[in-house]
C-alpha atoms as a PDB file:
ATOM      1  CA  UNK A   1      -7.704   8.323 -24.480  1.00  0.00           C
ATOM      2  CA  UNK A   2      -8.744   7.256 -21.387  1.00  0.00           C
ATOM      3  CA  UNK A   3      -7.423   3.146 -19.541  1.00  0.00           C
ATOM      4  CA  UNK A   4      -9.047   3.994 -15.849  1.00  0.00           C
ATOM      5  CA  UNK A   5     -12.533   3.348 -15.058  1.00  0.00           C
ATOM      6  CA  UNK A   6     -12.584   6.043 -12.655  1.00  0.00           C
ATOM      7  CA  UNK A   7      -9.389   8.603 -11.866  1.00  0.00           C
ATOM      8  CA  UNK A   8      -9.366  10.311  -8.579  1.00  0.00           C
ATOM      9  CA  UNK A   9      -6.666  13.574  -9.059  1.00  0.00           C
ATOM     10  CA  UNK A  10      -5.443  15.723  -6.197  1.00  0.00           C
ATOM     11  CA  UNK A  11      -8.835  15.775  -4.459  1.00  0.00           C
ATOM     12  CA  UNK A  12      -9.226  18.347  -1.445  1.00  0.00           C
ATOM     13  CA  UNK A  13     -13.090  17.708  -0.357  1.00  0.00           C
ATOM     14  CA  UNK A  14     -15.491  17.901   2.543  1.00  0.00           C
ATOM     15  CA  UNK A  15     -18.250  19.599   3.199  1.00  0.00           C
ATOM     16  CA  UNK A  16     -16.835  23.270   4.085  1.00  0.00           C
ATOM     17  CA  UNK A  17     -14.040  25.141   2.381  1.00  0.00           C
ATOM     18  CA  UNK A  18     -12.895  26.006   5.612  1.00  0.00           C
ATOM     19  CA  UNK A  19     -12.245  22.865   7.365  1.00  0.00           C
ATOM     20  CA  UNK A  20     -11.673  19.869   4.277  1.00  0.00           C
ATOM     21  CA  UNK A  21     -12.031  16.362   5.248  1.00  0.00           C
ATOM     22  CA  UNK A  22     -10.112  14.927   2.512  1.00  0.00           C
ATOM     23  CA  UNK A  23      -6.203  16.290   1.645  1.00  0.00           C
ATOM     24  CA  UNK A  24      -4.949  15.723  -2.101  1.00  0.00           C
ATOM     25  CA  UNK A  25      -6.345  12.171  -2.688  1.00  0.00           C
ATOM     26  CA  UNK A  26      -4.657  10.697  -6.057  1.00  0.00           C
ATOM     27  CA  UNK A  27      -5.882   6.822  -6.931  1.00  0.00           C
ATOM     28  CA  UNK A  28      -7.252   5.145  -9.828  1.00  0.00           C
ATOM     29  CA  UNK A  29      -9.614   2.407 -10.509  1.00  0.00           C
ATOM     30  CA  UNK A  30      -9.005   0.166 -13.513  1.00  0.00           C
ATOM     31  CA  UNK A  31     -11.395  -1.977 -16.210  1.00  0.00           C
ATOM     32  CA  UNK A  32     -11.342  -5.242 -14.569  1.00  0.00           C
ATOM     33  CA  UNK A  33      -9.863  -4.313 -11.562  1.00  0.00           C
ATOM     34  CA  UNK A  34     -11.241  -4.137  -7.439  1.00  0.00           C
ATOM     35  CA  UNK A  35      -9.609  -1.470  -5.529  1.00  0.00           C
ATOM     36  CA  UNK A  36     -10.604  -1.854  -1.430  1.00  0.00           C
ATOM     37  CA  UNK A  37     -10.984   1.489   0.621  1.00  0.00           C
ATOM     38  CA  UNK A  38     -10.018   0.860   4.240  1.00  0.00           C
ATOM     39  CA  UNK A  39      -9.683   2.942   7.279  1.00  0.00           C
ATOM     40  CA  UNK A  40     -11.078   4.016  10.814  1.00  0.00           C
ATOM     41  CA  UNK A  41     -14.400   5.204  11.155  1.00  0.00           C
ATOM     42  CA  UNK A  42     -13.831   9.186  10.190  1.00  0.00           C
ATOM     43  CA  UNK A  43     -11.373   8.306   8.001  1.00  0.00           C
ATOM     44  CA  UNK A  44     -13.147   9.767   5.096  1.00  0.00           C
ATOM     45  CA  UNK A  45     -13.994   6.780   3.327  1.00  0.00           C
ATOM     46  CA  UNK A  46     -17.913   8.052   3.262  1.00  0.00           C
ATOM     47  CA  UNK A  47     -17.334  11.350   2.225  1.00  0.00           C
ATOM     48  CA  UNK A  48     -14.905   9.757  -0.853  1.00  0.00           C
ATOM     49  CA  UNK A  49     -17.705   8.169  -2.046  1.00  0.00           C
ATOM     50  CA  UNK A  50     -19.972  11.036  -1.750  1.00  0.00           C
ATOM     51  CA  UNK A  51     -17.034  13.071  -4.164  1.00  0.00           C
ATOM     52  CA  UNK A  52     -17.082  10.074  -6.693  1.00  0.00           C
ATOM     53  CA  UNK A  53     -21.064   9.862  -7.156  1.00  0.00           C
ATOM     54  CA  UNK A  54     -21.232  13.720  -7.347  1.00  0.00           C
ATOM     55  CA  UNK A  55     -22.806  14.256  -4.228  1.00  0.00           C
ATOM     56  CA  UNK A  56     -20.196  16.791  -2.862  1.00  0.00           C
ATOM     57  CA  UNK A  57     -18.323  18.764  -5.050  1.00  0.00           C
ATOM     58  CA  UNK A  58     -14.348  18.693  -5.032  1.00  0.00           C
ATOM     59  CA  UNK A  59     -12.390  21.719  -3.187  1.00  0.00           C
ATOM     60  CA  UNK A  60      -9.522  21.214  -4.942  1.00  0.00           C
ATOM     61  CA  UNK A  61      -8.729  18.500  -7.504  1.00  0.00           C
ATOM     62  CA  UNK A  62     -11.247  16.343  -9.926  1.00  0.00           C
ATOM     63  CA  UNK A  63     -13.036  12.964 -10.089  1.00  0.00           C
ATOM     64  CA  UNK A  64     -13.392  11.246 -13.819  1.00  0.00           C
ATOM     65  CA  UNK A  65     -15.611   8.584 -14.669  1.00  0.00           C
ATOM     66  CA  UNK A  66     -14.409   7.045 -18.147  1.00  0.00           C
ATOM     67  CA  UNK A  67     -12.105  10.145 -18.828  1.00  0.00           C
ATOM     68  CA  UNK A  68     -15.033  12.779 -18.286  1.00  0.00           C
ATOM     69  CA  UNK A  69     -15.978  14.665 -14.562  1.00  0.00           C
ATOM     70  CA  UNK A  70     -19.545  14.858 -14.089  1.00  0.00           C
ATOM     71  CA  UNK A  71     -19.705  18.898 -15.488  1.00  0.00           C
ATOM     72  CA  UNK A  72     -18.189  17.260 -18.313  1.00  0.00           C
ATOM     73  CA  UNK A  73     -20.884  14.318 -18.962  1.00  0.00           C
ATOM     74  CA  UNK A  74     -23.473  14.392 -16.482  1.00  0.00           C
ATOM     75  CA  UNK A  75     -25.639  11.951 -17.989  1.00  0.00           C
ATOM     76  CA  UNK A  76     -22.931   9.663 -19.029  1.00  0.00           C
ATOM     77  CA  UNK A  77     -21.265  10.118 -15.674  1.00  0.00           C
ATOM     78  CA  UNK A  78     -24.028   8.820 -13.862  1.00  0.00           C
ATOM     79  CA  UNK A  79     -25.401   6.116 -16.234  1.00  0.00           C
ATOM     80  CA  UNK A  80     -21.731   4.460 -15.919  1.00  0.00           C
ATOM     81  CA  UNK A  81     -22.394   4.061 -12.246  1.00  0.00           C
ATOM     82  CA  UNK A  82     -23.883   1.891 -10.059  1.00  0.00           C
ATOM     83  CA  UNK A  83     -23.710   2.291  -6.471  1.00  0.00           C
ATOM     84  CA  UNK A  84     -24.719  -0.514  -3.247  1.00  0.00           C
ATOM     85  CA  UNK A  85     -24.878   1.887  -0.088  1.00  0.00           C
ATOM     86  CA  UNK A  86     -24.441   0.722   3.208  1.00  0.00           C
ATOM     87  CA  UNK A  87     -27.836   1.843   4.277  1.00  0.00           C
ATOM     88  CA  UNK A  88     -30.481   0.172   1.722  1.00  0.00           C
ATOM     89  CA  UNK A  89     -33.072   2.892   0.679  1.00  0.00           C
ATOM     90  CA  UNK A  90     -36.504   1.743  -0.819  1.00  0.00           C
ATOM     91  CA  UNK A  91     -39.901   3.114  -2.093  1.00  0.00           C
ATOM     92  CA  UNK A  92     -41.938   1.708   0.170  1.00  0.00           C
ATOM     93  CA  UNK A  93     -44.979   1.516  -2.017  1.00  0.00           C
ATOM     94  CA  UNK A  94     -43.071  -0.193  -4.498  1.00  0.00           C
ATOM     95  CA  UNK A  95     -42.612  -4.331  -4.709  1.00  0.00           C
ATOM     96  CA  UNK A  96     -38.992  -5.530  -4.618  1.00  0.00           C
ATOM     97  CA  UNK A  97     -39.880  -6.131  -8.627  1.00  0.00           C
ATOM     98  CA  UNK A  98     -41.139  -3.038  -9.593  1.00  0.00           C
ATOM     99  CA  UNK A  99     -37.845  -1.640  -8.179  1.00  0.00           C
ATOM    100  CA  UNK A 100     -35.888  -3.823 -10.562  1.00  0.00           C
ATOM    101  CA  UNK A 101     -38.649  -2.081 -12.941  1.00  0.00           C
ATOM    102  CA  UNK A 102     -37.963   1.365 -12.037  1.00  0.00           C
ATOM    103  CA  UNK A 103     -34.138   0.880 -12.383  1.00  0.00           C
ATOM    104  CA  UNK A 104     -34.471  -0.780 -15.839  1.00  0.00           C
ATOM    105  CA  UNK A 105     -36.634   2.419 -17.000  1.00  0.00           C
ATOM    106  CA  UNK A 106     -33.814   5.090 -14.967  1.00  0.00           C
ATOM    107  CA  UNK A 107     -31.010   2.966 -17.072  1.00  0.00           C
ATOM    108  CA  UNK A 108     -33.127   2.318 -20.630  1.00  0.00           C
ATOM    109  CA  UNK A 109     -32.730  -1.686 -19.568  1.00  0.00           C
ATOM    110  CA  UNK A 110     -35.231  -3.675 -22.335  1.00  0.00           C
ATOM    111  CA  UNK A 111     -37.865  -5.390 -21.228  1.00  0.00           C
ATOM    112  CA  UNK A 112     -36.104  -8.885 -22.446  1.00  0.00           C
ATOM    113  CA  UNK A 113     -32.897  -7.815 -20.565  1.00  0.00           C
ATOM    114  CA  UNK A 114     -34.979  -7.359 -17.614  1.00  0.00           C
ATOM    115  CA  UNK A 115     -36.999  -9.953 -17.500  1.00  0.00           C
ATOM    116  CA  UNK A 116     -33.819 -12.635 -18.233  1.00  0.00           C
ATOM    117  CA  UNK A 117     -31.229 -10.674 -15.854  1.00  0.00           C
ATOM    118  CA  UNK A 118     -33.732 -10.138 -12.638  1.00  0.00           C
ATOM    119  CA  UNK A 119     -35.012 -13.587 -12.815  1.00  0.00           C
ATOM    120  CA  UNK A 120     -31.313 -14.766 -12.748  1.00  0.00           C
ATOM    121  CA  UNK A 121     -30.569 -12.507  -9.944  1.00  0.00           C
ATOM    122  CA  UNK A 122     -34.009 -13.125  -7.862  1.00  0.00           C
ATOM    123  CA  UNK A 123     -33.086 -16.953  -7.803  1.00  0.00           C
ATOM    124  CA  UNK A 124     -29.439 -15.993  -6.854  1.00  0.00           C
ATOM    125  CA  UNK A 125     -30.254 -14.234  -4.033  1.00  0.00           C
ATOM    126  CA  UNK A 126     -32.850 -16.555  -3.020  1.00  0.00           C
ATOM    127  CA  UNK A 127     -35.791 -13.838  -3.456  1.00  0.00           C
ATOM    128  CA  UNK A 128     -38.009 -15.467  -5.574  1.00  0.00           C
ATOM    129  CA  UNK A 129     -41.080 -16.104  -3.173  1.00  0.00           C
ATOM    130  CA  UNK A 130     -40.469 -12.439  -1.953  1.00  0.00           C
ATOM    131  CA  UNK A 131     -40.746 -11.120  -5.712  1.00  0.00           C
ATOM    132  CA  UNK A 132     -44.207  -8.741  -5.205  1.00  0.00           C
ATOM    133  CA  UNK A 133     -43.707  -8.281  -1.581  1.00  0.00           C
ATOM    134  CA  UNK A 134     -43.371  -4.630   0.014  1.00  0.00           C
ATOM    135  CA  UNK A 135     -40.050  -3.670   1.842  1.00  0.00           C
ATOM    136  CA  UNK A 136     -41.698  -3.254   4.765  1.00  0.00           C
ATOM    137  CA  UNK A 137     -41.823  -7.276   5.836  1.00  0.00           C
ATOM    138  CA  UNK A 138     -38.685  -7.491   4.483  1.00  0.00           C
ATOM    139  CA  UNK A 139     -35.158  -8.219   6.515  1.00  0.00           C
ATOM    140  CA  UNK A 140     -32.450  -5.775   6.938  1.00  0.00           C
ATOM    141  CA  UNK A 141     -30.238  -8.160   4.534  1.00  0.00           C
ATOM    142  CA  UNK A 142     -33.337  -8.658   2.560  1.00  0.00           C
ATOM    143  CA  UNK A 143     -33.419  -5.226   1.599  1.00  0.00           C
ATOM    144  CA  UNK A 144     -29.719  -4.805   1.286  1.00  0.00           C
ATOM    145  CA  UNK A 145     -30.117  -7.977  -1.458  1.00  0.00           C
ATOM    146  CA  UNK A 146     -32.818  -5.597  -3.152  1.00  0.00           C
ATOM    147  CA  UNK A 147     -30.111  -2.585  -3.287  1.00  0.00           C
ATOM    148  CA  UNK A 148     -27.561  -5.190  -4.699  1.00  0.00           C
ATOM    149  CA  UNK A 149     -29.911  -6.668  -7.333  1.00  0.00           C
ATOM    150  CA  UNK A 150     -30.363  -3.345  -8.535  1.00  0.00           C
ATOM    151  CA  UNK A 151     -26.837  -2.281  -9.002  1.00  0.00           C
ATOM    152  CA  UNK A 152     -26.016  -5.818 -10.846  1.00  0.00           C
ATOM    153  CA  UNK A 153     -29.007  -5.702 -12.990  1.00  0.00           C
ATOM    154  CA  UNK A 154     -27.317  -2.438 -14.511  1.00  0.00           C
ATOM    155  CA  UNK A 155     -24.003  -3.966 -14.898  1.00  0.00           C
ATOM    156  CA  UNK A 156     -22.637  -0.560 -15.336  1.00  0.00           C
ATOM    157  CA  UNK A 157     -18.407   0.402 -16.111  1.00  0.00           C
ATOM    158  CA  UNK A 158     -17.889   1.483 -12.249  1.00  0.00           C
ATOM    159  CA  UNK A 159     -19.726  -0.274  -9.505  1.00  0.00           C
ATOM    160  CA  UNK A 160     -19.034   1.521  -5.771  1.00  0.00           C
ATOM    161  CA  UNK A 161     -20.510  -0.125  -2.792  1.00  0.00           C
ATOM    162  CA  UNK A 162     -20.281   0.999   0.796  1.00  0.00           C
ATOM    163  CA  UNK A 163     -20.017  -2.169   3.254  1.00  0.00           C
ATOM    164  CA  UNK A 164     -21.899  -4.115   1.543  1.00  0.00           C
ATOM    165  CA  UNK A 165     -21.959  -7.380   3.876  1.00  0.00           C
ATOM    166  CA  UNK A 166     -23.560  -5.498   6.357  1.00  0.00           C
ATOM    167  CA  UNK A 167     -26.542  -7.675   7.174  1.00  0.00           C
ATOM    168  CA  UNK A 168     -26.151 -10.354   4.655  1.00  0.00           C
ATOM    169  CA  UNK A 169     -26.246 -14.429   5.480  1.00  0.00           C
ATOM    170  CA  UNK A 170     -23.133 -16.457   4.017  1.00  0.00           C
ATOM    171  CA  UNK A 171     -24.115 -17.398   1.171  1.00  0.00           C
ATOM    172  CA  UNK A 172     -25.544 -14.025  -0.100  1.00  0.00           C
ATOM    173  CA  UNK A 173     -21.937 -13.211   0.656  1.00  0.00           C
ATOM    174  CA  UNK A 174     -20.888 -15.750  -1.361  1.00  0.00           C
ATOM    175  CA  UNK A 175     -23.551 -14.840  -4.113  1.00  0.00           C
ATOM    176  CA  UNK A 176     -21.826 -10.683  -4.317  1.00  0.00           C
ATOM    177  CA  UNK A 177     -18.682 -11.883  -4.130  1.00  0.00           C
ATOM    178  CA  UNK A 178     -19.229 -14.479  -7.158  1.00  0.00           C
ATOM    179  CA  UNK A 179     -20.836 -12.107  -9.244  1.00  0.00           C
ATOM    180  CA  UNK A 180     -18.243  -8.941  -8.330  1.00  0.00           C
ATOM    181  CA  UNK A 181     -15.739 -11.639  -9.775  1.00  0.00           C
ATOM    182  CA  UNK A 182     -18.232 -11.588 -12.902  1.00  0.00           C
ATOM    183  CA  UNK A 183     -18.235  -8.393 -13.506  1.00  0.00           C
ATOM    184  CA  UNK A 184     -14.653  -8.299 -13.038  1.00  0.00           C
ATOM    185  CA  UNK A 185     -14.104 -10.496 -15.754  1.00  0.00           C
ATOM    186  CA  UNK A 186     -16.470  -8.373 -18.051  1.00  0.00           C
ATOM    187  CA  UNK A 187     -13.924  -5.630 -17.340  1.00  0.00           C
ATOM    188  CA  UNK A 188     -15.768  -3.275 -14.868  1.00  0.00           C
ATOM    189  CA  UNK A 189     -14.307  -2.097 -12.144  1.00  0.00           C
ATOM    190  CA  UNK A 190     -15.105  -1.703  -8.530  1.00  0.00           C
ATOM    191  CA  UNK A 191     -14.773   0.467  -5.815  1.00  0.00           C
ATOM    192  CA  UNK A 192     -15.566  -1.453  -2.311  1.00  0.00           C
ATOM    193  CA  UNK A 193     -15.271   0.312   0.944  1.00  0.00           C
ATOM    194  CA  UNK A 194     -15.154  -2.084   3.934  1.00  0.00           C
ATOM    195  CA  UNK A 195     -14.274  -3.325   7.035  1.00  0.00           C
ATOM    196  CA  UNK A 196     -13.969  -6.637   6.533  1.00  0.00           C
ATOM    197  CA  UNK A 197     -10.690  -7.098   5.973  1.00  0.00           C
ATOM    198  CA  UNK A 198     -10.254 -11.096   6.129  1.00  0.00           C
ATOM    199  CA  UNK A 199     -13.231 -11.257   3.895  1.00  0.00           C
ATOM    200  CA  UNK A 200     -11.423  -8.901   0.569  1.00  0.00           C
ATOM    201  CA  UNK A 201      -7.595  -9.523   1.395  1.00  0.00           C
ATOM    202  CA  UNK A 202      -7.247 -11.881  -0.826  1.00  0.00           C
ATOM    203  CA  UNK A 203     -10.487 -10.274  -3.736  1.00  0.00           C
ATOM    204  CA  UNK A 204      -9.061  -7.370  -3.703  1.00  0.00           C
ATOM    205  CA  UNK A 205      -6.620  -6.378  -6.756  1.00  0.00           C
ATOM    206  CA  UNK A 206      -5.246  -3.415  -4.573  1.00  0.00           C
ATOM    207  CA  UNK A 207      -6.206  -2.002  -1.319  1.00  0.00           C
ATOM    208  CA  UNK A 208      -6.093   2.048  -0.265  1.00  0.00           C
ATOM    209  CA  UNK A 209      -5.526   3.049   3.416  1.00  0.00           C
ATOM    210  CA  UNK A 210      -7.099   5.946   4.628  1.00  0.00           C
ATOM    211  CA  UNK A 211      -5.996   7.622   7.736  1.00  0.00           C
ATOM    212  CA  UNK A 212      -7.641  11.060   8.792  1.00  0.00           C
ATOM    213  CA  UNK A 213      -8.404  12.199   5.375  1.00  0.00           C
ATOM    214  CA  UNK A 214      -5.110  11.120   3.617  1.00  0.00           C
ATOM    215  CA  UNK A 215      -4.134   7.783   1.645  1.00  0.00           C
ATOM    216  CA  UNK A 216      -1.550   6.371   3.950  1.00  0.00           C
ATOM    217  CA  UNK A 217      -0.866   2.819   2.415  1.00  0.00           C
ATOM    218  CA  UNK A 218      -1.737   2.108  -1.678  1.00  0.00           C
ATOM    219  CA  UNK A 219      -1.456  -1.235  -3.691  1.00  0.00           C
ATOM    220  CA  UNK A 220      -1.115  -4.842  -3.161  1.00  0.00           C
ATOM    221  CA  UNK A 221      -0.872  -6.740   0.244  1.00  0.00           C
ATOM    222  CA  UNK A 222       2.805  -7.105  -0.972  1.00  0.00           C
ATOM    223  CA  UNK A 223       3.235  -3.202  -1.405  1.00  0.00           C
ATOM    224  CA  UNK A 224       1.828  -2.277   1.945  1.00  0.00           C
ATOM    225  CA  UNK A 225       4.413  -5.376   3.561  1.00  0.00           C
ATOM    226  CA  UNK A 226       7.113  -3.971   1.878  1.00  0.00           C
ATOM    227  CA  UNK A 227       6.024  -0.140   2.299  1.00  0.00           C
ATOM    228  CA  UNK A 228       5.462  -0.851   6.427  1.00  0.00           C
ATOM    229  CA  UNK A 229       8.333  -3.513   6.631  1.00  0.00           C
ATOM    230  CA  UNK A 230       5.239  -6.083   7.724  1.00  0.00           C
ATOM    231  CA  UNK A 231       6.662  -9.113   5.683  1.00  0.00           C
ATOM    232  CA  UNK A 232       4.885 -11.439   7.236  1.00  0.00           C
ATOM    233  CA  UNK A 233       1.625  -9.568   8.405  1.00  0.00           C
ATOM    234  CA  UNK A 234      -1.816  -9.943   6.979  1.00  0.00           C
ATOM    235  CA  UNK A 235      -3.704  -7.373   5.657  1.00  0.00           C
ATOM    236  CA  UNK A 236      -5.838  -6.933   9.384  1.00  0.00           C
ATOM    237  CA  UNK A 237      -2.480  -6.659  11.075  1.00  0.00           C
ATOM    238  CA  UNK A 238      -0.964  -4.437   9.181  1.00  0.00           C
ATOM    239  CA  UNK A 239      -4.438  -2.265   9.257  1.00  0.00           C
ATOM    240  CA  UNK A 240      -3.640  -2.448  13.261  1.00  0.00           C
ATOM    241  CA  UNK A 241      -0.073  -1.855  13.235  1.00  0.00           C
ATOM    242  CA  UNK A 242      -0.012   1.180  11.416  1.00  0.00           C
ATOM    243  CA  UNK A 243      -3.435   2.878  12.540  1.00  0.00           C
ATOM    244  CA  UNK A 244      -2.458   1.779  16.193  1.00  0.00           C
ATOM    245  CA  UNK A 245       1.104   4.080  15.952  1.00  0.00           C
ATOM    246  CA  UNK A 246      -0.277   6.861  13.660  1.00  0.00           C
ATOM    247  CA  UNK A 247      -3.075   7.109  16.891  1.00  0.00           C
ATOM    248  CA  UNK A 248      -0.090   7.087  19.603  1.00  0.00           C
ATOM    249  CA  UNK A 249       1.456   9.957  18.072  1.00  0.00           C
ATOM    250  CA  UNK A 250      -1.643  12.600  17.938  1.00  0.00           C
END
């Protein structure tokens, strides 16, 4: 029996077995639950990511997607997953709809389902017009809207995105965030790495701080003011406080 989404255990991971970027990393993600990775650039938050889709494989340690590692399940392991990267990446002979297309086919999305979910999520991102347009005259938020179209047409157990308000207008920040909260409420659960801290501090279930490789603050805003002794800090301050001393002593 398996309650977590996805289960990160003692994870030692990088790209060389001789110098690992990440040391023992231990977290969880819940079914209805959005966990918030924070940290410095070089933190490690990247190469996390890269661990949990199965682009690196672990040193030390495991990563489970609904109870199985990818060895386990590969196919299952992947179709549970749906991933927004902070760097949208499109065909560039293909239409913004016939990537919605190509998804539905990679996932075995009916055509119905298609149809009803990508028209919903065209006029929610406010890409209608731009339907059977090439990603070449599109935007840099234009084609980050494309990348986060795909992942919600999927509407898979795990979703983990990588910055995604890089390059998006207010109310396509509005638009994620709303349906995140949707999908929340279906009972996925969500993986967001970010730098926006004012923005998730109070969407974020829990939040994971880490510092040079290694989880440094876990949980709530409360557990992180009661772990650092911040009582009255916000999330951003806290981020400051203890980055700011952990740098003064290297």
């Amino acid at each position: 029996m398996h309650d977590n989404v996805l289960q990160v255990s003692d994870l030692v991971g990088g790209y060389s077995g001789r110098k690992p970027i990440l040391h023992h990393l231990t977290f969880h993600v819940q079914p209805g639950e959005i966990i918030g990775l924070v940290g410095l650039n070089g933190a490690g938050k990247s190469t996390t990511i890269k661990h949990i889709l199965g682009l690196l494989e672990p040193l030390q340690g495991e990563v489970k997607i609904q109870g199985k590692t990818r060895k386990q399940a590969k196919q299952g392991y992947h179709s549970s997953l749906g991933y927004i990267p902070e760097t949208p990446l499109l065909y560039e002979q293909l239409t913004l709809w016939e990537h919605l297309e190509l998804t539905a086919m990679a996932y075995q999305i009916g055509k119905k389902d298609l149809a009803e979910r990508g028209k919903f999520l065209l006029d929610e991102f406010n890409m209608i017009k731009m339907k059977d347009w090439l990603p070449d005259s599109f935007s840099k938020g234009m084609k980050q809207k494309v990348m986060i179209m795909n992942a919600f047409l999927v509407r898979p157990s795990l979703y983990v995105i990588d910055e995604p308000f890089l390059g998006l207008d207010p109310r396509a920040i509005h638009s994620l965030l709303a349906l995140l909260n949707e999908e929340k409420r279906r009972g996925a659960g969500i993986f967001m790495s970010t730098h926006i801290l004012s923005t998730v501090e109070s969407f974020c279930d829990r939040f994971i701080l880490l510092h040079e490789g290694r989880i440094l603050l876990h949980g709530t805003l409360a557990d992180w003011r009661r772990q650092t002794g911040l009582t009255n800090c916000s999330l951003d301050e806290i981020f400051m406080k203890v980055t700011e001393v952990n740098r003064d002593e290297e």
